[in-house]
PDB file of N, CA and C in Angstrom:
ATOM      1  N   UNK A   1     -78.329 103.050  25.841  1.00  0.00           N
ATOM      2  CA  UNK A   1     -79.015 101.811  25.653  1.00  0.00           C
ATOM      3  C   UNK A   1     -78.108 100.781  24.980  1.00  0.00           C
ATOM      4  N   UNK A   2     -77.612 101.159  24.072  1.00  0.00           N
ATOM      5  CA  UNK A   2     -76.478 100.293  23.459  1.00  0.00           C
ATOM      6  C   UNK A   2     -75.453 100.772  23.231  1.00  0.00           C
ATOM      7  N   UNK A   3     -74.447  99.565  23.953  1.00  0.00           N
ATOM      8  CA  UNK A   3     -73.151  99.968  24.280  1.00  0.00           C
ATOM      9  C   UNK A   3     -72.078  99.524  22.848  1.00  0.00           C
ATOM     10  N   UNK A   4     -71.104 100.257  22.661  1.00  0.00           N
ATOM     11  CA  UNK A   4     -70.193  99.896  21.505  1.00  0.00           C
ATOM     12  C   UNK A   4     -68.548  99.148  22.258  1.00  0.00           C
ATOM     13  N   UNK A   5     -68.855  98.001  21.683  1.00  0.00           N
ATOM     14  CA  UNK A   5     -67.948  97.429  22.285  1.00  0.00           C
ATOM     15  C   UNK A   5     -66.300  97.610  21.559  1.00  0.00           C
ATOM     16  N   UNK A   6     -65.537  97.889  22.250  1.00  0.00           N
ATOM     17  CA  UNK A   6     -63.443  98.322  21.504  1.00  0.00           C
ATOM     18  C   UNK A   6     -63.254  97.143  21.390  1.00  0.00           C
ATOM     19  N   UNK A   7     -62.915  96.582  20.284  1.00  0.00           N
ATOM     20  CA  UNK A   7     -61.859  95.627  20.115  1.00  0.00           C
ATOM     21  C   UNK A   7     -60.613  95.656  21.253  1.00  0.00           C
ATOM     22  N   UNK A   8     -60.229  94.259  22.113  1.00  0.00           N
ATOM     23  CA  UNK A   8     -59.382  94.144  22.916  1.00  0.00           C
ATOM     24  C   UNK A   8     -57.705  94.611  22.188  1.00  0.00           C
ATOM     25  N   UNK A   9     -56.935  95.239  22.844  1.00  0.00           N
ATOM     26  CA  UNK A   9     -55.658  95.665  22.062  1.00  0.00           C
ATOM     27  C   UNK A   9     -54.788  94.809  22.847  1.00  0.00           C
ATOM     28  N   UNK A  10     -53.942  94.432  21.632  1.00  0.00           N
ATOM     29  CA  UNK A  10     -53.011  93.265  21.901  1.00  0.00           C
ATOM     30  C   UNK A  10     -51.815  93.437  23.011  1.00  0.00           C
ATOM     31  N   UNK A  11     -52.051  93.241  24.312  1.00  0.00           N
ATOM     32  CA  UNK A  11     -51.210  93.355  25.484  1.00  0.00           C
ATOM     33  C   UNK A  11     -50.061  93.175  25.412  1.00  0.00           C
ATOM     34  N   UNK A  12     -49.219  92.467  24.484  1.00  0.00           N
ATOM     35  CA  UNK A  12     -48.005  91.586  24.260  1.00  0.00           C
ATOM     36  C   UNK A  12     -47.193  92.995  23.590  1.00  0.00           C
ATOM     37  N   UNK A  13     -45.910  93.219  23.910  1.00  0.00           N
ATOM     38  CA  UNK A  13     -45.459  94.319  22.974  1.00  0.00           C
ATOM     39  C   UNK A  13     -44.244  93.471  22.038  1.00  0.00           C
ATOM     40  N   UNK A  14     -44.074  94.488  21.309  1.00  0.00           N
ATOM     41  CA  UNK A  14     -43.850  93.680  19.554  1.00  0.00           C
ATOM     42  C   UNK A  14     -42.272  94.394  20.427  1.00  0.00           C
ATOM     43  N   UNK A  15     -41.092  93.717  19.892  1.00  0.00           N
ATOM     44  CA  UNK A  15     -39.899  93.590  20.316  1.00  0.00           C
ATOM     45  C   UNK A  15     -39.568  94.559  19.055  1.00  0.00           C
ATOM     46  N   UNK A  16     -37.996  94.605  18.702  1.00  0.00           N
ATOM     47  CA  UNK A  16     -37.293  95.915  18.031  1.00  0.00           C
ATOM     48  C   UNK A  16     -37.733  94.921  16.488  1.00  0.00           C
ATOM     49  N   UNK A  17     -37.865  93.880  16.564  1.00  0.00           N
ATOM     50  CA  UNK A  17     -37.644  92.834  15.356  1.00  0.00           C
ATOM     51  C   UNK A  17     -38.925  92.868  14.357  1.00  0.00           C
ATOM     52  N   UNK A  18     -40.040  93.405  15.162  1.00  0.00           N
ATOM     53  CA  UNK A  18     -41.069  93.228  14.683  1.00  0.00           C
ATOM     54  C   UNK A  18     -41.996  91.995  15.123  1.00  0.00           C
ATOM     55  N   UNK A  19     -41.542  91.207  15.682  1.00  0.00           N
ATOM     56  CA  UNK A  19     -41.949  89.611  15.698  1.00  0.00           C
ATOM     57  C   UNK A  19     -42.746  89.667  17.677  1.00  0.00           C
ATOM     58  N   UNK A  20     -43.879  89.254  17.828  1.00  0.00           N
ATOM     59  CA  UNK A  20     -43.926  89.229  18.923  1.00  0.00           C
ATOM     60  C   UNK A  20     -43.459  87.848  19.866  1.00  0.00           C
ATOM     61  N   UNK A  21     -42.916  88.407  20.627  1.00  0.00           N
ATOM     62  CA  UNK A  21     -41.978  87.128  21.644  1.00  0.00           C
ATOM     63  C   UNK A  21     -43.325  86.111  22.397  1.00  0.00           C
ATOM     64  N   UNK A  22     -42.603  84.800  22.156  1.00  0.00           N
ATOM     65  CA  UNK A  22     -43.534  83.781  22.522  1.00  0.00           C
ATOM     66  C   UNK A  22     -43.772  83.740  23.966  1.00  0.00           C
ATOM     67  N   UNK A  23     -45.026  82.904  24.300  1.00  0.00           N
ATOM     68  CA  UNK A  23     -45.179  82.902  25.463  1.00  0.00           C
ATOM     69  C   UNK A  23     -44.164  81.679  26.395  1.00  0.00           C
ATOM     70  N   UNK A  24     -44.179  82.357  27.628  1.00  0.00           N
ATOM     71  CA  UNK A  24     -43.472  81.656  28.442  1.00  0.00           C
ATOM     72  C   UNK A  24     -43.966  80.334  28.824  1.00  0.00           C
ATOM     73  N   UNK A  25     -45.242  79.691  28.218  1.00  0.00           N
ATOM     74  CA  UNK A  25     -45.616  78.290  28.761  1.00  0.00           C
ATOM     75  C   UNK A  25     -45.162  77.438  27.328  1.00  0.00           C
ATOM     76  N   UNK A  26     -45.502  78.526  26.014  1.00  0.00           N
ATOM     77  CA  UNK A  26     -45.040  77.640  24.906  1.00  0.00           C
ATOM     78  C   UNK A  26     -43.264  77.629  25.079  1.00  0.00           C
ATOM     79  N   UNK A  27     -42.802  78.164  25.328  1.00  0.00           N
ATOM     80  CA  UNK A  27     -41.098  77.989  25.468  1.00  0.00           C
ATOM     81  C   UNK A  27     -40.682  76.577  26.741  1.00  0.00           C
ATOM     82  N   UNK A  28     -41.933  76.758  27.805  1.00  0.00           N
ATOM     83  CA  UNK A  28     -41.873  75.865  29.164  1.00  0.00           C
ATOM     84  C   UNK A  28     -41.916  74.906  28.250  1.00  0.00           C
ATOM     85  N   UNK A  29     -42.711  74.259  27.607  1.00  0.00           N
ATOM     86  CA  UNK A  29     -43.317  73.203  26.676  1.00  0.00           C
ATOM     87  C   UNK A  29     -42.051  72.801  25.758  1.00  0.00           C
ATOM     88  N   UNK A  30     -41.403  73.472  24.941  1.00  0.00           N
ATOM     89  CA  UNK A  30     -40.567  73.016  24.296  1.00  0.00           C
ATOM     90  C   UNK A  30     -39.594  72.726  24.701  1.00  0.00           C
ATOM     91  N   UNK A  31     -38.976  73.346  25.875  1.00  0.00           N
ATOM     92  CA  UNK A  31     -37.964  72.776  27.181  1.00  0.00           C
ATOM     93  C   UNK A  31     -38.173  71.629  27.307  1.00  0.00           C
ATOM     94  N   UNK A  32     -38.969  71.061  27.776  1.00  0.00           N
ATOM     95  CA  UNK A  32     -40.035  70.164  28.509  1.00  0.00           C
ATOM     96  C   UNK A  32     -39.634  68.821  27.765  1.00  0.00           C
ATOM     97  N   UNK A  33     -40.097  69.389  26.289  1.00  0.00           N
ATOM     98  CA  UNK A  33     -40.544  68.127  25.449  1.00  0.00           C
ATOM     99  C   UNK A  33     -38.942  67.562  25.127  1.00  0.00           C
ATOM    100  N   UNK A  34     -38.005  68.930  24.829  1.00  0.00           N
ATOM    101  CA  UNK A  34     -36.532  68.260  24.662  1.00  0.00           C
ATOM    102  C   UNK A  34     -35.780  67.572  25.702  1.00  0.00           C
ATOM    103  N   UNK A  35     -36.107  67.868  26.592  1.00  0.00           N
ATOM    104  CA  UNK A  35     -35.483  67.182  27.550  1.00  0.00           C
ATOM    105  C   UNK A  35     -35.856  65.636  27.791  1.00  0.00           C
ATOM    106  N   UNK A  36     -37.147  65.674  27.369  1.00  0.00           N
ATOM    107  CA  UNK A  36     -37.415  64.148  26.861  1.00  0.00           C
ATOM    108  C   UNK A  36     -37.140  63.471  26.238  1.00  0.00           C
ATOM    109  N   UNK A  37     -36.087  63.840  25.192  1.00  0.00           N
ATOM    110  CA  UNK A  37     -35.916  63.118  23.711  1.00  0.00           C
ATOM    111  C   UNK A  37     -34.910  62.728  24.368  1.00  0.00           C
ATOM    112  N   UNK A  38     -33.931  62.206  24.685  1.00  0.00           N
ATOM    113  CA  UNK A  38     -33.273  61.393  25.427  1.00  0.00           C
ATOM    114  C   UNK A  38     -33.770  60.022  25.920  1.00  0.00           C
ATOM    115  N   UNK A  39     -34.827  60.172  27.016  1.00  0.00           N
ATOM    116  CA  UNK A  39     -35.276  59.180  26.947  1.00  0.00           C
ATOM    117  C   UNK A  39     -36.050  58.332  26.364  1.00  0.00           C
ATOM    118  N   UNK A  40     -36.474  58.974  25.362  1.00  0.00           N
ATOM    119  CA  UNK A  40     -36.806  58.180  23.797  1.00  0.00           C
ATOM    120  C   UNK A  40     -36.031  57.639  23.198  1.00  0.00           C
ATOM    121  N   UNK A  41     -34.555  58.582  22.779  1.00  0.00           N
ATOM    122  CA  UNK A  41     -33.451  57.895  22.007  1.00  0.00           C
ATOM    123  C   UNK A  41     -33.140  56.363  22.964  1.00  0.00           C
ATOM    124  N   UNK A  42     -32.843  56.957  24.659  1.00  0.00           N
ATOM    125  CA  UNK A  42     -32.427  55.777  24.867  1.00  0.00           C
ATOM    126  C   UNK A  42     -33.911  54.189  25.041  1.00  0.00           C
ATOM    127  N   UNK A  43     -34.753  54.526  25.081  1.00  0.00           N
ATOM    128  CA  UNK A  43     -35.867  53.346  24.266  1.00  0.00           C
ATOM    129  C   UNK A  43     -35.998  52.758  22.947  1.00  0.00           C
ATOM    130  N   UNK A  44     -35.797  53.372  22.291  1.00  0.00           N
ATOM    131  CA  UNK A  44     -35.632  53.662  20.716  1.00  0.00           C
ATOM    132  C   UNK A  44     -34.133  52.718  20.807  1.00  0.00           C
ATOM    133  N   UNK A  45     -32.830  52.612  21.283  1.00  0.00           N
ATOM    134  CA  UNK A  45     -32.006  52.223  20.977  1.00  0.00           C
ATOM    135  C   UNK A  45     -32.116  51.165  21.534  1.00  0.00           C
ATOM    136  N   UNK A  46     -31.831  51.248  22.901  1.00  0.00           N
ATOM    137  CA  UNK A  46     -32.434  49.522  23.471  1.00  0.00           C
ATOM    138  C   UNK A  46     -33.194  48.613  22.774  1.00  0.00           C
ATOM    139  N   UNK A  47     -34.347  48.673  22.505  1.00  0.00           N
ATOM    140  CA  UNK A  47     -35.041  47.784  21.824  1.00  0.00           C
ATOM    141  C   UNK A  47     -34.950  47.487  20.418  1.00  0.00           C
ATOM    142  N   UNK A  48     -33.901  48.390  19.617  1.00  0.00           N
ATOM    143  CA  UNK A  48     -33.547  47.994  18.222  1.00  0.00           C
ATOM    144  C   UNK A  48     -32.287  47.077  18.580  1.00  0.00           C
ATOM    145  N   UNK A  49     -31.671  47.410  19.687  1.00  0.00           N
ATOM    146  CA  UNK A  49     -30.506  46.763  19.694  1.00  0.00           C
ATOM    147  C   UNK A  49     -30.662  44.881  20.251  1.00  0.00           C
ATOM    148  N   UNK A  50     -31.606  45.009  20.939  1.00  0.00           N
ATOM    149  CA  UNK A  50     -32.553  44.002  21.262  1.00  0.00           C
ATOM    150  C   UNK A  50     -33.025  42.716  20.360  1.00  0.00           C
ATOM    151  N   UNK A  51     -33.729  44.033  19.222  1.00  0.00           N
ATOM    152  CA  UNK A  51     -34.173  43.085  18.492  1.00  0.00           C
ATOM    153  C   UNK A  51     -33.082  42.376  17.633  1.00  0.00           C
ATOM    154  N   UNK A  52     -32.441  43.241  17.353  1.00  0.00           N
ATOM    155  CA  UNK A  52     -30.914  42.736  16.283  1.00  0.00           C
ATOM    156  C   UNK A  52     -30.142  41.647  17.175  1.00  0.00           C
ATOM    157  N   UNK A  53     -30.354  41.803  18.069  1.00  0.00           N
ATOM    158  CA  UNK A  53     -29.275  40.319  19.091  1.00  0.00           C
ATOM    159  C   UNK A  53     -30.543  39.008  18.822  1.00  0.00           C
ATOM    160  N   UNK A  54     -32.019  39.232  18.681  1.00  0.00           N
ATOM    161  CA  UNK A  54     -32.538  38.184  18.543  1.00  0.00           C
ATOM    162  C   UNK A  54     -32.741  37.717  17.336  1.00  0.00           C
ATOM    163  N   UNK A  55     -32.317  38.581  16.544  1.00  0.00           N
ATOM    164  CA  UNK A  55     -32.112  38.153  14.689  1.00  0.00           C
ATOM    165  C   UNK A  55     -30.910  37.747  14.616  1.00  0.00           C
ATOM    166  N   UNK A  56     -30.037  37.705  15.566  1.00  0.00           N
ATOM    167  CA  UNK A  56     -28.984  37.151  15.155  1.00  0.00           C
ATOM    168  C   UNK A  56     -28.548  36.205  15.939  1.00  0.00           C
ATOM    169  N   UNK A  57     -29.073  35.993  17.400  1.00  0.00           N
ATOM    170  CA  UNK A  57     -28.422  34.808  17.878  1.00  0.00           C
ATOM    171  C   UNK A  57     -29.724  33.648  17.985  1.00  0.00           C
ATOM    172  N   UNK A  58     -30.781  34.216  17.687  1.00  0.00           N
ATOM    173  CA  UNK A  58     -32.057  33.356  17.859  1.00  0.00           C
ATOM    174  C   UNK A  58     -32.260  32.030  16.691  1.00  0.00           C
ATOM    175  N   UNK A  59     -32.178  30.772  17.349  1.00  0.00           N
ATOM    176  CA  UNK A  59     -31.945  29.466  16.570  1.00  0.00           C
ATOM    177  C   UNK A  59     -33.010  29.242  15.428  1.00  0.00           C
ATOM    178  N   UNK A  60     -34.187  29.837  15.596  1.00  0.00           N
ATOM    179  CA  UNK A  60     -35.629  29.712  14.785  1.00  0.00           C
ATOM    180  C   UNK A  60     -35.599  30.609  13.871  1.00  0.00           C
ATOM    181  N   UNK A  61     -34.696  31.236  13.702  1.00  0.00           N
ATOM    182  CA  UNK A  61     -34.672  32.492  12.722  1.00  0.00           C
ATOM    183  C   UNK A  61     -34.113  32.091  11.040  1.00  0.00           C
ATOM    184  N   UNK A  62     -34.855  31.953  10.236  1.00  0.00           N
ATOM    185  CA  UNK A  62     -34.142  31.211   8.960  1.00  0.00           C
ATOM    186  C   UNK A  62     -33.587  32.578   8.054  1.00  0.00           C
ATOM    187  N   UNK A  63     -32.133  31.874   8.281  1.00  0.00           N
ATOM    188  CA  UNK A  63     -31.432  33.325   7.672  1.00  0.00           C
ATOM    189  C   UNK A  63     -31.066  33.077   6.377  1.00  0.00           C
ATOM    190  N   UNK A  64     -31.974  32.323   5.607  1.00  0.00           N
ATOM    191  CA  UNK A  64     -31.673  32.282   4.183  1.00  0.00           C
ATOM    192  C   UNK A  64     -32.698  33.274   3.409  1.00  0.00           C
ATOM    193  N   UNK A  65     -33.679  33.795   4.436  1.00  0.00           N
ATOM    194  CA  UNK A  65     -34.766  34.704   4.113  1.00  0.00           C
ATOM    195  C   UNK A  65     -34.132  35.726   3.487  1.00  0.00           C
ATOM    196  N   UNK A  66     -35.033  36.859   2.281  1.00  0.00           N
ATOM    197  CA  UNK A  66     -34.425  37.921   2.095  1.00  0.00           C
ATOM    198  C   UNK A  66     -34.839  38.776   3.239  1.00  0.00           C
ATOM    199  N   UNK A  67     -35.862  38.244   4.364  1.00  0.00           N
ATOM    200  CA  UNK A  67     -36.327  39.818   5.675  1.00  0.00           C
ATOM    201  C   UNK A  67     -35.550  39.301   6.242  1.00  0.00           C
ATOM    202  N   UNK A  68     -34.615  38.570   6.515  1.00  0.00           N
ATOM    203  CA  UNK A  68     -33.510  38.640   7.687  1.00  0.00           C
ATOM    204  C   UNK A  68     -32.470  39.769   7.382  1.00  0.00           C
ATOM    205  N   UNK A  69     -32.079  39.382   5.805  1.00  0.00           N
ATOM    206  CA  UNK A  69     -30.901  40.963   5.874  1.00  0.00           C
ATOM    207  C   UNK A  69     -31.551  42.143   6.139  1.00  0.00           C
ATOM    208  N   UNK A  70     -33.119  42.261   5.717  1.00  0.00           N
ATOM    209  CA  UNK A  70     -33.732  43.644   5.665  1.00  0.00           C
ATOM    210  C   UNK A  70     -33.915  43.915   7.060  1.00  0.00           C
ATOM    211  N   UNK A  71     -34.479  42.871   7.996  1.00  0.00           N
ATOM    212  CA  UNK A  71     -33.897  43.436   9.556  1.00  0.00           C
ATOM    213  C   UNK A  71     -32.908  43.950  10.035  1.00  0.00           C
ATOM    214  N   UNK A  72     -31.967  42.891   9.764  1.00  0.00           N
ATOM    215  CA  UNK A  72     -30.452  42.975  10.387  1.00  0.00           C
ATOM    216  C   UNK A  72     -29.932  44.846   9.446  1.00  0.00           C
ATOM    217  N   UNK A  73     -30.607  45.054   8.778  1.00  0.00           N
ATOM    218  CA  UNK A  73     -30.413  46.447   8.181  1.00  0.00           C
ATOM    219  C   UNK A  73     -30.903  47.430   8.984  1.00  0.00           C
ATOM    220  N   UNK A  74     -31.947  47.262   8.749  1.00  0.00           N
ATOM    221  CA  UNK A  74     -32.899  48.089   9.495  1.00  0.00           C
ATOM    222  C   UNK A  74     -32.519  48.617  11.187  1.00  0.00           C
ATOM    223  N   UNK A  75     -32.406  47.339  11.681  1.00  0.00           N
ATOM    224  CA  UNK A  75     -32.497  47.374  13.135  1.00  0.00           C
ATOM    225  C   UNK A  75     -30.786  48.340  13.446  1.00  0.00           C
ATOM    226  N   UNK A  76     -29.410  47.597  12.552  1.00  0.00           N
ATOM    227  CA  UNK A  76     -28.398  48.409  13.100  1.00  0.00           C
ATOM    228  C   UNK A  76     -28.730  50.021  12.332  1.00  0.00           C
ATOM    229  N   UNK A  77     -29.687  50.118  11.277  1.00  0.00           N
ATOM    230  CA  UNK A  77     -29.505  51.716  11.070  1.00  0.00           C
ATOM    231  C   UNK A  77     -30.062  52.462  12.052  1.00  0.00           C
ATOM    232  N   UNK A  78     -31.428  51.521  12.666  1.00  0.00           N
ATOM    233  CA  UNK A  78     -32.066  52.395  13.894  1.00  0.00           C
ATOM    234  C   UNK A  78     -30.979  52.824  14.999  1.00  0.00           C
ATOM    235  N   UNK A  79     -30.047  51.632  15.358  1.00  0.00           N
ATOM    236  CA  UNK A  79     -28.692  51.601  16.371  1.00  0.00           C
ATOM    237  C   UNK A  79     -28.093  52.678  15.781  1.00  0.00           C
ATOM    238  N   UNK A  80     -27.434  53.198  14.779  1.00  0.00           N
ATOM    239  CA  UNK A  80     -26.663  53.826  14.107  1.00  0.00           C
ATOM    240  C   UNK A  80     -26.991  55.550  14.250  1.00  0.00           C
ATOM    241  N   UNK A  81     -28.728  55.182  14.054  1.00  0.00           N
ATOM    242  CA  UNK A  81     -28.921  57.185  14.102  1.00  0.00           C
ATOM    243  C   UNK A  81     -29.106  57.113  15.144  1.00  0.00           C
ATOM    244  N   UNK A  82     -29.775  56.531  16.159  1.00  0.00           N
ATOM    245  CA  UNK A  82     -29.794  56.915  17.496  1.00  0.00           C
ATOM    246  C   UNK A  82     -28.682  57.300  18.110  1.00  0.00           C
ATOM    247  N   UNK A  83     -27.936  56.214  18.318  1.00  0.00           N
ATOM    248  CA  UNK A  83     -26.642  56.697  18.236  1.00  0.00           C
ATOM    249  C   UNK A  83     -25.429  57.968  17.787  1.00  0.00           C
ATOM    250  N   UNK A  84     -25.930  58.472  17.052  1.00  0.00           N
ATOM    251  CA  UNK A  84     -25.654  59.902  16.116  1.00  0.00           C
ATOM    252  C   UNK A  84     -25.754  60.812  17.042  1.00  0.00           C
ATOM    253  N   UNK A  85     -27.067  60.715  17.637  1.00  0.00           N
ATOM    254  CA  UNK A  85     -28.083  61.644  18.412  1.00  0.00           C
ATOM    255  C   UNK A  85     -27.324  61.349  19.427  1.00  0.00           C
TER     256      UNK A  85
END
């Protein structure tokens, strides 16, 4: 009349390390996602580099401001680590 149900046993076997090995869609996934970071860096750099040509050659821009140096900072450090990468 009533059945006793087994706990399911874990299908995955545990490697020599102890550690069980990840699955093959989470590894697909992290492939995936790195291979993308490229075309982030190169978005990410373009448009800092972008903006720094319009802080600096743009006529309306009053460069007696203290946020003009904090751009012109900003924008070549974004150029700078991307660049790294």
């Amino acid at each position: 009349m009533f059945k006793i149900f087994k706990k399911p046993k874990l299908k995955r076997k545990i490697n020599q390390l102890g550690s069980i090995p990840m699955d093959k869609y989470n590894e697909f996934n992290v492939i995936k996602n790195w291979r993308r970071f490229p075309r982030f860096a190169i978005v990410v750099f373009v448009s800092a580099f972008l903006f720094l040509l319009q802080h600096l050659f743009d006529p309306k821009t009053d460069r007696d401001s203290s946020l003009y140096s904090i751009y012109i900072y900003l924008y070549s450090g974004i150029i700078f680590i991307t660049f790294a990468f």
